[in-house]
PDB file of N, CA and C in Angstrom:
ATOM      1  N   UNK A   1     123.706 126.832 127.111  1.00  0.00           N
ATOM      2  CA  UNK A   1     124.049 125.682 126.311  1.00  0.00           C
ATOM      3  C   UNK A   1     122.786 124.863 126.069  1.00  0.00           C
ATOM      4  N   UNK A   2     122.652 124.302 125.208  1.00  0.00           N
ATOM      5  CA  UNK A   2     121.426 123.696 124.486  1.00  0.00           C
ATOM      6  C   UNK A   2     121.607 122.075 124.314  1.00  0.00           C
ATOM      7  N   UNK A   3     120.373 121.097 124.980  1.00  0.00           N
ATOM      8  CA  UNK A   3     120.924 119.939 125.078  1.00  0.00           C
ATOM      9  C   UNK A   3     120.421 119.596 123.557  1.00  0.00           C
ATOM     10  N   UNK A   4     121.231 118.594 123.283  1.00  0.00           N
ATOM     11  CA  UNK A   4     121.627 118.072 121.843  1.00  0.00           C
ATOM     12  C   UNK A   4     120.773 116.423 121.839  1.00  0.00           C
ATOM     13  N   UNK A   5     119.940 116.504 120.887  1.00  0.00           N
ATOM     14  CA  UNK A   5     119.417 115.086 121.262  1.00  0.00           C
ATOM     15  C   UNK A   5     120.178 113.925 120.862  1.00  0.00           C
ATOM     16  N   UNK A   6     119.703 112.605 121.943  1.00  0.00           N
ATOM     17  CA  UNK A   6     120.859 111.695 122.129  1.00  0.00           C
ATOM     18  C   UNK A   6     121.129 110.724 120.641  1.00  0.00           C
ATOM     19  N   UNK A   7     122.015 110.267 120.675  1.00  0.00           N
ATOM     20  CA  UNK A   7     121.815 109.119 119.179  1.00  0.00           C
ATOM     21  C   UNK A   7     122.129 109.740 118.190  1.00  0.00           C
ATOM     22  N   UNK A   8     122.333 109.115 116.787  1.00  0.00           N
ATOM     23  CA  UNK A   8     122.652 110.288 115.741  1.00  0.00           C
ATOM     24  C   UNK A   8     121.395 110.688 115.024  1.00  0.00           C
ATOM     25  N   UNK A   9     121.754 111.378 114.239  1.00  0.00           N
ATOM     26  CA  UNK A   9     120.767 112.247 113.534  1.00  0.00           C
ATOM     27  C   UNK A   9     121.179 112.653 112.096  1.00  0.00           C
ATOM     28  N   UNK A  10     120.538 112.928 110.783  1.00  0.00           N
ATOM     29  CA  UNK A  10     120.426 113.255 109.378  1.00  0.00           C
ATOM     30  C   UNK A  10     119.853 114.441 109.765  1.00  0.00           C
ATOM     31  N   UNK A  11     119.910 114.584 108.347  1.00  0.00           N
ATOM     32  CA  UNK A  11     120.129 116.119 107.572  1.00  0.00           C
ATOM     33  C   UNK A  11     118.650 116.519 108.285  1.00  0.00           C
ATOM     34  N   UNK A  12     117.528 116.023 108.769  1.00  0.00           N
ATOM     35  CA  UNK A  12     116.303 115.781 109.146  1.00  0.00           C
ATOM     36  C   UNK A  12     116.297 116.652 110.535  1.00  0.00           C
ATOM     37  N   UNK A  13     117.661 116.018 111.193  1.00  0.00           N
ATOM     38  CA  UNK A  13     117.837 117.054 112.324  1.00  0.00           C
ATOM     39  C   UNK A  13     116.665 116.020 113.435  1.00  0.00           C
ATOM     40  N   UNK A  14     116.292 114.958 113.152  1.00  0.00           N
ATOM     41  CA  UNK A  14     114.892 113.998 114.062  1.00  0.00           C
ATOM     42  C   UNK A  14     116.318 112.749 114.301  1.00  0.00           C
ATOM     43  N   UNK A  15     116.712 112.306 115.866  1.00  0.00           N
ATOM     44  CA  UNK A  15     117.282 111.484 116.190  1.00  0.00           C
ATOM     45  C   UNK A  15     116.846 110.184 115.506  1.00  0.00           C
ATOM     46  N   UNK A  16     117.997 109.867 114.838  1.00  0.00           N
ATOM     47  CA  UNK A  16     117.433 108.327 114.673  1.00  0.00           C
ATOM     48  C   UNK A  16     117.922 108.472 112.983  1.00  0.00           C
ATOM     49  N   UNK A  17     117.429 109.881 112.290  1.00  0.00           N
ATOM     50  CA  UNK A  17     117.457 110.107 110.993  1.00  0.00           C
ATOM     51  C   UNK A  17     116.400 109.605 110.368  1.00  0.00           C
ATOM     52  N   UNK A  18     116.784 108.572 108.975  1.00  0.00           N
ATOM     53  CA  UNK A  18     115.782 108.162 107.981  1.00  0.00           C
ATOM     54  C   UNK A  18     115.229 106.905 109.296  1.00  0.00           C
ATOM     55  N   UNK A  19     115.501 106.276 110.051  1.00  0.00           N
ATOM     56  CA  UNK A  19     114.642 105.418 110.625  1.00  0.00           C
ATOM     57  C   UNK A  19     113.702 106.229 111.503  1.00  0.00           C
ATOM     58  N   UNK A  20     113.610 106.706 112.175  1.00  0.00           N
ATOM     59  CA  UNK A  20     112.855 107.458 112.787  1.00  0.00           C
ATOM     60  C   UNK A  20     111.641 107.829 111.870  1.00  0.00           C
ATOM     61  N   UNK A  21     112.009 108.502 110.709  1.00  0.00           N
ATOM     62  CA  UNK A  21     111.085 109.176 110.459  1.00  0.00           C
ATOM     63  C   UNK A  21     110.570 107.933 109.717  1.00  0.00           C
ATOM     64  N   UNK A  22     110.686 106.911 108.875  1.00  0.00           N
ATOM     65  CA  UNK A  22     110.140 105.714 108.813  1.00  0.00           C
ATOM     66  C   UNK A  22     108.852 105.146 109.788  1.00  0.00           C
ATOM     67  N   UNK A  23     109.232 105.690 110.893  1.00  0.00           N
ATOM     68  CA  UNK A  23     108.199 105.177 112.320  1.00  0.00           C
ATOM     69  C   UNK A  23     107.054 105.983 111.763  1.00  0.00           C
ATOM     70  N   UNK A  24     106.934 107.505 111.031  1.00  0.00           N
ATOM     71  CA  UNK A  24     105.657 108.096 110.953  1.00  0.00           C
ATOM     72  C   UNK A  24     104.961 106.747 110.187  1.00  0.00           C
ATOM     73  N   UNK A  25     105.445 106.762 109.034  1.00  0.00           N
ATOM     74  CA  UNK A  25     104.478 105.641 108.043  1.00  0.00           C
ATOM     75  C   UNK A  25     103.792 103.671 108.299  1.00  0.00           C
ATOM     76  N   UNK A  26     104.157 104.066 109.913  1.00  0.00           N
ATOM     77  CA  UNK A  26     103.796 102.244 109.510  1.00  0.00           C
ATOM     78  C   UNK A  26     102.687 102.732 110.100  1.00  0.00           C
ATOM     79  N   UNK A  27     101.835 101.151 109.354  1.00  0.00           N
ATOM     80  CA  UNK A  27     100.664 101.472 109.680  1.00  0.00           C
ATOM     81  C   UNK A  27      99.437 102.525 108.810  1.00  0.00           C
ATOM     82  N   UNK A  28     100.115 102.957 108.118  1.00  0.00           N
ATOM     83  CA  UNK A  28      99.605 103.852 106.785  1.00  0.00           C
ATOM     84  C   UNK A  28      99.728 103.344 105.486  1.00  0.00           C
ATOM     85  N   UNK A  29      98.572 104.067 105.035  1.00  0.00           N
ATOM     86  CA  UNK A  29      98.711 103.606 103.416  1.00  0.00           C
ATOM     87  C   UNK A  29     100.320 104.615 102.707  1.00  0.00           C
ATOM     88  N   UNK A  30     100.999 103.933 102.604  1.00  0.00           N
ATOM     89  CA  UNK A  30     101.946 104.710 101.653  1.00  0.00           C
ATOM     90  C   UNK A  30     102.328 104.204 100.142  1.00  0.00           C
ATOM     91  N   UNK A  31     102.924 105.335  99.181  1.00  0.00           N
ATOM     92  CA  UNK A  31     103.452 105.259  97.588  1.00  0.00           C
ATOM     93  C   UNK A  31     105.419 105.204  98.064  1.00  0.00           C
ATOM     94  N   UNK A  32     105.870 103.942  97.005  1.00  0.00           N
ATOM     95  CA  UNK A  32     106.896 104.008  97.242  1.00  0.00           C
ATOM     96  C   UNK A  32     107.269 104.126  95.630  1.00  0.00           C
ATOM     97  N   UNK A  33     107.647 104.770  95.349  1.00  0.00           N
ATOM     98  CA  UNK A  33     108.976 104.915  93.833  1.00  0.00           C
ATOM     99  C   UNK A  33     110.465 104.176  94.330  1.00  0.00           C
ATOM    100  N   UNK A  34     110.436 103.093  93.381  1.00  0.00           N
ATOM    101  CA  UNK A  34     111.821 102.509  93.647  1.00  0.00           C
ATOM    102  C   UNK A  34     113.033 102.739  92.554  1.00  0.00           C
ATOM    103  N   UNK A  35     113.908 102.699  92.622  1.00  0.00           N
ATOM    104  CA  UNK A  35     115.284 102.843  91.964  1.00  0.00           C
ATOM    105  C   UNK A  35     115.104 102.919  90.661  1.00  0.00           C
ATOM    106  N   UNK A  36     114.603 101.361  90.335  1.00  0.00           N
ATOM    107  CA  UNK A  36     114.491 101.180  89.115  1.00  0.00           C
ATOM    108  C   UNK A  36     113.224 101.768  88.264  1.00  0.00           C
ATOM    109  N   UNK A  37     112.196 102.784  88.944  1.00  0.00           N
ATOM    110  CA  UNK A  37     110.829 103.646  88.560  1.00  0.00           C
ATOM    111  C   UNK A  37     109.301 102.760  88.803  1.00  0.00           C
ATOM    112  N   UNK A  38     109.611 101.667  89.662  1.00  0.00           N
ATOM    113  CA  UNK A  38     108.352 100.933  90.117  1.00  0.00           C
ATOM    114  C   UNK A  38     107.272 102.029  91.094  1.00  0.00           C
ATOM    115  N   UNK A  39     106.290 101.706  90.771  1.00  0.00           N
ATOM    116  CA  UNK A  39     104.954 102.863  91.721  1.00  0.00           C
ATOM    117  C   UNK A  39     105.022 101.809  92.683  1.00  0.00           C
ATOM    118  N   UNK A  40     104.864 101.646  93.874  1.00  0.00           N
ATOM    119  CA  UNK A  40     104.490 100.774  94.876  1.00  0.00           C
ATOM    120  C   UNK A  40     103.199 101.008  95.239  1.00  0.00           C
ATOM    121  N   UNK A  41     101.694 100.931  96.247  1.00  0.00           N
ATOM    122  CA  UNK A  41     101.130 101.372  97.006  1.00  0.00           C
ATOM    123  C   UNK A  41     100.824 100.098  97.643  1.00  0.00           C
ATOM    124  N   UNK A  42     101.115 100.387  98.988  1.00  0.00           N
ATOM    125  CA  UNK A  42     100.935  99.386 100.052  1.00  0.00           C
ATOM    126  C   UNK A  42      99.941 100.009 101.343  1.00  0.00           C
ATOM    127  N   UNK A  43     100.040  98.965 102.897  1.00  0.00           N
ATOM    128  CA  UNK A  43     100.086  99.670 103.704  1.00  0.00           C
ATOM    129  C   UNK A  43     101.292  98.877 104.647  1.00  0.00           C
ATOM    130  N   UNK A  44     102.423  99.929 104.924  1.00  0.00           N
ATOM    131  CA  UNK A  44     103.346 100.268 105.746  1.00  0.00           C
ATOM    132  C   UNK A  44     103.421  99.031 106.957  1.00  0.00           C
ATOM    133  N   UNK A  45     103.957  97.746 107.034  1.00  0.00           N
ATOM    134  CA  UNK A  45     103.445  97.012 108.766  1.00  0.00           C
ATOM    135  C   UNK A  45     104.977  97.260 109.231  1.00  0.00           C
ATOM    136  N   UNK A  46     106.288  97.816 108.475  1.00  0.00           N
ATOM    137  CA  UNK A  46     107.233  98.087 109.539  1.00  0.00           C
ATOM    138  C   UNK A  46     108.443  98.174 108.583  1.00  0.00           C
ATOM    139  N   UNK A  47     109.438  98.028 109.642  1.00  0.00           N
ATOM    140  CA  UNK A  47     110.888  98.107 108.632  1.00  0.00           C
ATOM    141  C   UNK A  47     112.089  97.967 109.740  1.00  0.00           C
ATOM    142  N   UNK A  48     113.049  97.756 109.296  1.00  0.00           N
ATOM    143  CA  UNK A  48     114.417  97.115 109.973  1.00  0.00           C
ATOM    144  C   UNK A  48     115.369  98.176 109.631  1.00  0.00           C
ATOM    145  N   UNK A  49     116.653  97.629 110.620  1.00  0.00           N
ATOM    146  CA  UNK A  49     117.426  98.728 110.755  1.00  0.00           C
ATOM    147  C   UNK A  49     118.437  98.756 109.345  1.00  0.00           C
ATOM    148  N   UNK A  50     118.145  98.250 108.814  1.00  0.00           N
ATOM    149  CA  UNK A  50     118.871  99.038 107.256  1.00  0.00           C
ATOM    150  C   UNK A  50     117.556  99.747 106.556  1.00  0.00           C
ATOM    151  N   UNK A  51     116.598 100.115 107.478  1.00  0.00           N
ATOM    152  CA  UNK A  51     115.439 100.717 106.018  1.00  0.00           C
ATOM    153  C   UNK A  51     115.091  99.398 105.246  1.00  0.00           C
ATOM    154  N   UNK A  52     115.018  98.374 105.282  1.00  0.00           N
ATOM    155  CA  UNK A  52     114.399  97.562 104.614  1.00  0.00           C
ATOM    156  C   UNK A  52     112.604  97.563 104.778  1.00  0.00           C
ATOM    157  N   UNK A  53     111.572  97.898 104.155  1.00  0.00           N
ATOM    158  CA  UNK A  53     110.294  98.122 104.414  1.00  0.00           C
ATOM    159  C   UNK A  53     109.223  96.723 104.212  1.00  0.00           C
ATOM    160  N   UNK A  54     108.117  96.712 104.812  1.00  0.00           N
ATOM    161  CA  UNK A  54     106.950  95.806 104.482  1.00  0.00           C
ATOM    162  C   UNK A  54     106.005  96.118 104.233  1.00  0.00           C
ATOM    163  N   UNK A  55     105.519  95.979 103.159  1.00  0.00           N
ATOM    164  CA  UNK A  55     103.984  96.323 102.459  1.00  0.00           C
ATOM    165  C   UNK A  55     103.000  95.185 102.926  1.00  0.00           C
ATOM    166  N   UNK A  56     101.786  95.752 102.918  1.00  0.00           N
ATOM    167  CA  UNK A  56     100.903  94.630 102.886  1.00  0.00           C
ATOM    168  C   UNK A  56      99.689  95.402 102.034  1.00  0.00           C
ATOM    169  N   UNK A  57      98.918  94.459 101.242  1.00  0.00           N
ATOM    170  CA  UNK A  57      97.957  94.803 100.578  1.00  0.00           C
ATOM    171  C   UNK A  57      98.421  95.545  99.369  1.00  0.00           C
ATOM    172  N   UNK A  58      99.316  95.063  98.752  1.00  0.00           N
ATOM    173  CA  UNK A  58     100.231  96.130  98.030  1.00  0.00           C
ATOM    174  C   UNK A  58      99.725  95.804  96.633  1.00  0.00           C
ATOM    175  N   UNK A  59      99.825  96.916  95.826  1.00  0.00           N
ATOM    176  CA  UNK A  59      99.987  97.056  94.284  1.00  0.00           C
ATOM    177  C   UNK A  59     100.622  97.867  93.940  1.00  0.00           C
ATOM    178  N   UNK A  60     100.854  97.369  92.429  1.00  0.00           N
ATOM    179  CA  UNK A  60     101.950  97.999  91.586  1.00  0.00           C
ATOM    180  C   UNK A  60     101.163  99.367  90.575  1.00  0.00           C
ATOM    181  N   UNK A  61     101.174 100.327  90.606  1.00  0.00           N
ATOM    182  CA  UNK A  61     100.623 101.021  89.546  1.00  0.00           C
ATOM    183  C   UNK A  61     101.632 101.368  88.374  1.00  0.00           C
ATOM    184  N   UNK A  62     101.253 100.827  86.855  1.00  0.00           N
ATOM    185  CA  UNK A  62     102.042 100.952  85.938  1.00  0.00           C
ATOM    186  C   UNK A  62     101.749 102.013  85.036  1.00  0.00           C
ATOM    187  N   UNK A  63     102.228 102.890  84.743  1.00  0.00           N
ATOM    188  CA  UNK A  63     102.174 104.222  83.810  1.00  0.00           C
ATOM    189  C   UNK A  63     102.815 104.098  81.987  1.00  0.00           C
ATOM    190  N   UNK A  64     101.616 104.004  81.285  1.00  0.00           N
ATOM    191  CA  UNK A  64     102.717 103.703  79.889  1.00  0.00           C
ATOM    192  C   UNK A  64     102.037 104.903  79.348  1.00  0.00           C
ATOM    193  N   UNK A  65     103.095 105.403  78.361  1.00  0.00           N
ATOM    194  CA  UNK A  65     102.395 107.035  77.664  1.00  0.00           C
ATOM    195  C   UNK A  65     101.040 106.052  76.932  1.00  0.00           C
ATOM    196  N   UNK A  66     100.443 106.967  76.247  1.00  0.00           N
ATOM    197  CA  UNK A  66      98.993 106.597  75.148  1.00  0.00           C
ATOM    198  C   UNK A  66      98.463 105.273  76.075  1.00  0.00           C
ATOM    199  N   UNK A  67      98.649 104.626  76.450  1.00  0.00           N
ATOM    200  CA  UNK A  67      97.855 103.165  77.222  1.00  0.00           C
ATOM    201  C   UNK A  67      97.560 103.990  79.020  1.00  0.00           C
ATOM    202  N   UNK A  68      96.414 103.325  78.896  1.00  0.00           N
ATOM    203  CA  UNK A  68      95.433 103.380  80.726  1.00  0.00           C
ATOM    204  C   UNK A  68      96.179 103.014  81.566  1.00  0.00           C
ATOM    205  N   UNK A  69      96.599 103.542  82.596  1.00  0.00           N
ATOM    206  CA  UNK A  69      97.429 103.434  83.633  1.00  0.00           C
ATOM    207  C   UNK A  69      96.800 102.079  84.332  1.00  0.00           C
ATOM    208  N   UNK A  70      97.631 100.975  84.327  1.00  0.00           N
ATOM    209  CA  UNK A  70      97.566  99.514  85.046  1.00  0.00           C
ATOM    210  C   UNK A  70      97.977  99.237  86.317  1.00  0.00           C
ATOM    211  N   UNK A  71      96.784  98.683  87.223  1.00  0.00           N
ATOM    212  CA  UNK A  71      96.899  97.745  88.473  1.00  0.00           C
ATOM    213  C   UNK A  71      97.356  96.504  88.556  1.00  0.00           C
ATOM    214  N   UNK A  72      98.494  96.404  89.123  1.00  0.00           N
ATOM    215  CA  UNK A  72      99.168  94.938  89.194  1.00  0.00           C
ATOM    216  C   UNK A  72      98.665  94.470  90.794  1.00  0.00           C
ATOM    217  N   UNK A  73      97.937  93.268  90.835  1.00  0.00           N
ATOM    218  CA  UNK A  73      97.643  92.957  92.047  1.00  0.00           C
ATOM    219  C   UNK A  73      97.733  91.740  91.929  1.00  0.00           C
ATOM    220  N   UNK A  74      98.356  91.033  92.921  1.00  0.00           N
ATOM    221  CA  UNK A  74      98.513  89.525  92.710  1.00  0.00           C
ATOM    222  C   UNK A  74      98.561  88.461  94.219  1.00  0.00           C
ATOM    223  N   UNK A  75      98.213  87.583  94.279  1.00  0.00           N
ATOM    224  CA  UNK A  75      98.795  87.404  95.454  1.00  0.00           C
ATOM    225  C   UNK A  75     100.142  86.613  95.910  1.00  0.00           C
ATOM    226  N   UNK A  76     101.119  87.096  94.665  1.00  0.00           N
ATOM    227  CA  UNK A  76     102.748  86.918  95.182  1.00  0.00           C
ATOM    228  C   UNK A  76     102.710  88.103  95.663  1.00  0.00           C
ATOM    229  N   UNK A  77     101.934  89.613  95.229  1.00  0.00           N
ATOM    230  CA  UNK A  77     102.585  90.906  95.481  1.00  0.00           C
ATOM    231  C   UNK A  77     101.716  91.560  96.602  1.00  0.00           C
ATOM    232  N   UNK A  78     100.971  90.455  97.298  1.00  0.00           N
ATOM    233  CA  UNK A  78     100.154  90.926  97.986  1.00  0.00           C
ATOM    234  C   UNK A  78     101.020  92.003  99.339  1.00  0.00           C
ATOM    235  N   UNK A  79     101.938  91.198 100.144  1.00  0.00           N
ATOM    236  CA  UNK A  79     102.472  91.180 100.984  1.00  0.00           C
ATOM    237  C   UNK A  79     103.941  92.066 100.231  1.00  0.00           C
ATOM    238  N   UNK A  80     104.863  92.597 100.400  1.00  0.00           N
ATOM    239  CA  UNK A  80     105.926  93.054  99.505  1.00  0.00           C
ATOM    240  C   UNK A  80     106.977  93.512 100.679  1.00  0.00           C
ATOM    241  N   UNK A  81     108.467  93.188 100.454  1.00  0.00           N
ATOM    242  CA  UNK A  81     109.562  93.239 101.189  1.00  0.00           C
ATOM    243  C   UNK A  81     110.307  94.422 100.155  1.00  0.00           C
ATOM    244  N   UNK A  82     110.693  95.494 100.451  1.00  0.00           N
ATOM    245  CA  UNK A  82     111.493  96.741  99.423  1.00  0.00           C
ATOM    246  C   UNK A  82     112.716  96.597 100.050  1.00  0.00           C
ATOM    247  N   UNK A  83     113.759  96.527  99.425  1.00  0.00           N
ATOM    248  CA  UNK A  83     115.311  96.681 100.322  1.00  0.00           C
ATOM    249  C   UNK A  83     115.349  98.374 100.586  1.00  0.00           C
ATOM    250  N   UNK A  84     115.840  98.841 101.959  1.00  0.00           N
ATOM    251  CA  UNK A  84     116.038 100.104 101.885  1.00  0.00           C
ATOM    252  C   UNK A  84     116.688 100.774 100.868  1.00  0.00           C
ATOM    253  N   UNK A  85     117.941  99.961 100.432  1.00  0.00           N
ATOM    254  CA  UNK A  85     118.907 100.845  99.043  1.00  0.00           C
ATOM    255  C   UNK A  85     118.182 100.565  97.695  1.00  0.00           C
ATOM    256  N   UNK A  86     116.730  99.942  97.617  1.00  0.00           N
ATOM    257  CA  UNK A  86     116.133 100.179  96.189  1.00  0.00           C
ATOM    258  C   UNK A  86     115.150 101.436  96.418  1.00  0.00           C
ATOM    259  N   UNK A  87     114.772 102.059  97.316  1.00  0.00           N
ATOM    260  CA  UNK A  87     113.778 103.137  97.552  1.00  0.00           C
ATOM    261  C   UNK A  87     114.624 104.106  97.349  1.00  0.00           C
ATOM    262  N   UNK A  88     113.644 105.144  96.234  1.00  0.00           N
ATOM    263  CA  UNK A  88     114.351 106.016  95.791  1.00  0.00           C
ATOM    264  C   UNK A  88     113.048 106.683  96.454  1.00  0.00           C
ATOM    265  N   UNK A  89     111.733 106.931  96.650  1.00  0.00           N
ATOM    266  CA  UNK A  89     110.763 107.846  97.300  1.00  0.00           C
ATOM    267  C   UNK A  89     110.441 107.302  98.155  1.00  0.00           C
ATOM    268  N   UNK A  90     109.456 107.508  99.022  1.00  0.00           N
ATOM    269  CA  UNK A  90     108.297 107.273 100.221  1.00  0.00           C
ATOM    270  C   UNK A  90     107.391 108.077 100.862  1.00  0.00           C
ATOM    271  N   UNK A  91     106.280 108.443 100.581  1.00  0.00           N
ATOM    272  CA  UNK A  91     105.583 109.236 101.058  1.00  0.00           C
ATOM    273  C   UNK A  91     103.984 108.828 101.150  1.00  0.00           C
ATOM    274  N   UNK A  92     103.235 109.066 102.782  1.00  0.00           N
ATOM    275  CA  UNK A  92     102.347 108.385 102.915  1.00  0.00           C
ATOM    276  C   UNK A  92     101.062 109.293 102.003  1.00  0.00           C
ATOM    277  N   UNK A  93     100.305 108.289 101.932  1.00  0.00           N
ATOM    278  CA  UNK A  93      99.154 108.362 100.705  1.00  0.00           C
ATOM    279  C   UNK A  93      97.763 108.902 101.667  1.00  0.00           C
ATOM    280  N   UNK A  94      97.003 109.772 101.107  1.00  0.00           N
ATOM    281  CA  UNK A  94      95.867 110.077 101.992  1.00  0.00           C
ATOM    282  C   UNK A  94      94.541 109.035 101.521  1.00  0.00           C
ATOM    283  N   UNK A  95      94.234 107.981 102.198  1.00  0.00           N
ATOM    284  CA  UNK A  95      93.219 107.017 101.683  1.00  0.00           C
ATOM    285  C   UNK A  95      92.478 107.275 101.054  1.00  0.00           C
ATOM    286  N   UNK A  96      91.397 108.073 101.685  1.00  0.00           N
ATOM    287  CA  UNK A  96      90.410 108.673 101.487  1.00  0.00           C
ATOM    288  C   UNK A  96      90.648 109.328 100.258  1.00  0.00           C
ATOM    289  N   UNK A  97      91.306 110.004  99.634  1.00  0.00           N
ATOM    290  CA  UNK A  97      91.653 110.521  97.998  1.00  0.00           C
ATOM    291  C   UNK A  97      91.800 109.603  97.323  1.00  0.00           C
ATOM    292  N   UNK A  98      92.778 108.628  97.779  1.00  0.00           N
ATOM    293  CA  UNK A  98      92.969 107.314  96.774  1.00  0.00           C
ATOM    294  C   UNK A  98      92.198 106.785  96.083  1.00  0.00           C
ATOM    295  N   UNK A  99      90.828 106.451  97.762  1.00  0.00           N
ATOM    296  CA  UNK A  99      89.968 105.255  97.300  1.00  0.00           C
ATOM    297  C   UNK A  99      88.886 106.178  96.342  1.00  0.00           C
ATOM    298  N   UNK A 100      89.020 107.587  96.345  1.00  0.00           N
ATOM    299  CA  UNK A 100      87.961 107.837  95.387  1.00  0.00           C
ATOM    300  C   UNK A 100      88.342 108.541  94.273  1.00  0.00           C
ATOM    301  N   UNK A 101      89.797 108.196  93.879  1.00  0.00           N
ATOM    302  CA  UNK A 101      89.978 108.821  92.820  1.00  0.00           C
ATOM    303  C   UNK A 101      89.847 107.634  91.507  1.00  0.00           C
ATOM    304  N   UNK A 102      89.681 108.124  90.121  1.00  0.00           N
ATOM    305  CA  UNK A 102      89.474 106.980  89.328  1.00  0.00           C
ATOM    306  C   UNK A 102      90.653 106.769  88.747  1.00  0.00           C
ATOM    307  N   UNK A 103      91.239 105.505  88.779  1.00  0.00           N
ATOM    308  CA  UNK A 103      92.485 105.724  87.997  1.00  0.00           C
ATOM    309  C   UNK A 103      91.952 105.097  86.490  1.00  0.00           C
ATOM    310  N   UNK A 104      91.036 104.784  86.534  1.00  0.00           N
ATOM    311  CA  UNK A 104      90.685 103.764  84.941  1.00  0.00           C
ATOM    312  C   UNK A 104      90.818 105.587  83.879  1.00  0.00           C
ATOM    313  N   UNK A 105      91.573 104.617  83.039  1.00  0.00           N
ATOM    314  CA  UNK A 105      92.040 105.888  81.571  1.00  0.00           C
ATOM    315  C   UNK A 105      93.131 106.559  81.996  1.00  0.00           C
ATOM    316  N   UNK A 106      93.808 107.220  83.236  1.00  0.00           N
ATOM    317  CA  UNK A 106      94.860 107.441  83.579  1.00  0.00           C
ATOM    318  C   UNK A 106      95.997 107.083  82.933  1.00  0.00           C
ATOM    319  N   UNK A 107      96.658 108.414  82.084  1.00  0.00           N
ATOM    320  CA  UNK A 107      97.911 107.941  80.817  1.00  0.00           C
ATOM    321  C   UNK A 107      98.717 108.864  81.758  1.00  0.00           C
ATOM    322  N   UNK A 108     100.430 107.918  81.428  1.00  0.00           N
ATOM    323  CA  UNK A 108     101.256 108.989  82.081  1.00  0.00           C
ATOM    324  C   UNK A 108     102.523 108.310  81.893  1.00  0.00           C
ATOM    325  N   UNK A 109     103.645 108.978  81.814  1.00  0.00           N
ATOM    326  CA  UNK A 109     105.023 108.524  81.435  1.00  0.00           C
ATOM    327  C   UNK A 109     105.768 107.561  82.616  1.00  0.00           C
ATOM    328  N   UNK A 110     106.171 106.280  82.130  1.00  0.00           N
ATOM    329  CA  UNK A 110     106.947 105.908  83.571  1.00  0.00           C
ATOM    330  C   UNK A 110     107.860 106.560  83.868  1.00  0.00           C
ATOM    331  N   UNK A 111     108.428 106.204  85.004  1.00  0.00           N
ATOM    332  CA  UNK A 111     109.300 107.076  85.819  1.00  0.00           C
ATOM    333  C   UNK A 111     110.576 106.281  85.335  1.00  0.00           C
ATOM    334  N   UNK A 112     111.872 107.346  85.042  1.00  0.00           N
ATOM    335  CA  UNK A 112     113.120 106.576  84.859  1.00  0.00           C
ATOM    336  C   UNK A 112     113.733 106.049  85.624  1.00  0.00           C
ATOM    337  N   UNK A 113     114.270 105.328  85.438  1.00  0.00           N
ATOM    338  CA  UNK A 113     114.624 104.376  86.747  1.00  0.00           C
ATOM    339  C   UNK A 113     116.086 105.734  87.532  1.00  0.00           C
ATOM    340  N   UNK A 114     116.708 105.142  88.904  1.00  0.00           N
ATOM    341  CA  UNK A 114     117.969 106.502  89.563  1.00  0.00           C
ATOM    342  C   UNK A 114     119.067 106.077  88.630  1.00  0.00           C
ATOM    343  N   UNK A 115     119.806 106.710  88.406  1.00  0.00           N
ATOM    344  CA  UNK A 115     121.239 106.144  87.333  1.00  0.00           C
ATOM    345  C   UNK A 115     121.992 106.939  88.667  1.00  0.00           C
ATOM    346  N   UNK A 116     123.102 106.044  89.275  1.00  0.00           N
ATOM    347  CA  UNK A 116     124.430 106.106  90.157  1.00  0.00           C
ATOM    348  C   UNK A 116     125.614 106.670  89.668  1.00  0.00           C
TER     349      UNK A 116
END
């Protein structure tokens, strides 16, 4: 017989489910895609037990077809609170690629927002 780990668990099969695996990203630079097709990039300082997340250092990257892909940086958006039920992605970002990739001229379609 095979012990079963304690607490519940998602499709992930990692106790805890989507919070758990939440624990990899704090503390990392991560990209969040939200519901409505927002780019997020932050870095990760934590999150609560509904999945609610905290960015810090955060910007918005905006994608319009034919126009240069735009940096929204502000300091209302410095800091950023995501409700867990508006995250539609999350996946941590490798810095080091980021900081040397160029985004100036970068054209690209926004993302559609999730339809329920």
């Amino acid at each position: 017989m095979s012990a079963k780990p304690k607490g519940k668990s998602d499709q992930s099969g990692r106790p805890g489910g989507r919070k758990s695996m939440l624990l990899d990203f704090v503390n990392k630079r991560v990209g969040v895609i939200t519901n409505d097709g927002r780019m997020l990039v932050g870095n990760m300082l934590g999150y609560d037990q509904v999945c609610n997340i905290v960015l810090d250092k955060c910007v918005e990257r905006v994608f319009e077809p034919n126009q240069p892909m735009q940096t929204i940086s502000s300091d209302s958006l410095n800091t950023f609170i995501i409700r867990g039920d508006d995250i539609a992605v999350i996946g941590e970002i490798d810095s080091e690629k980021d900081d040397k990739e160029s985004w100036t001229g970068k054209t690209g379609h926004p993302i559609k927002p999730v339809v329920h």
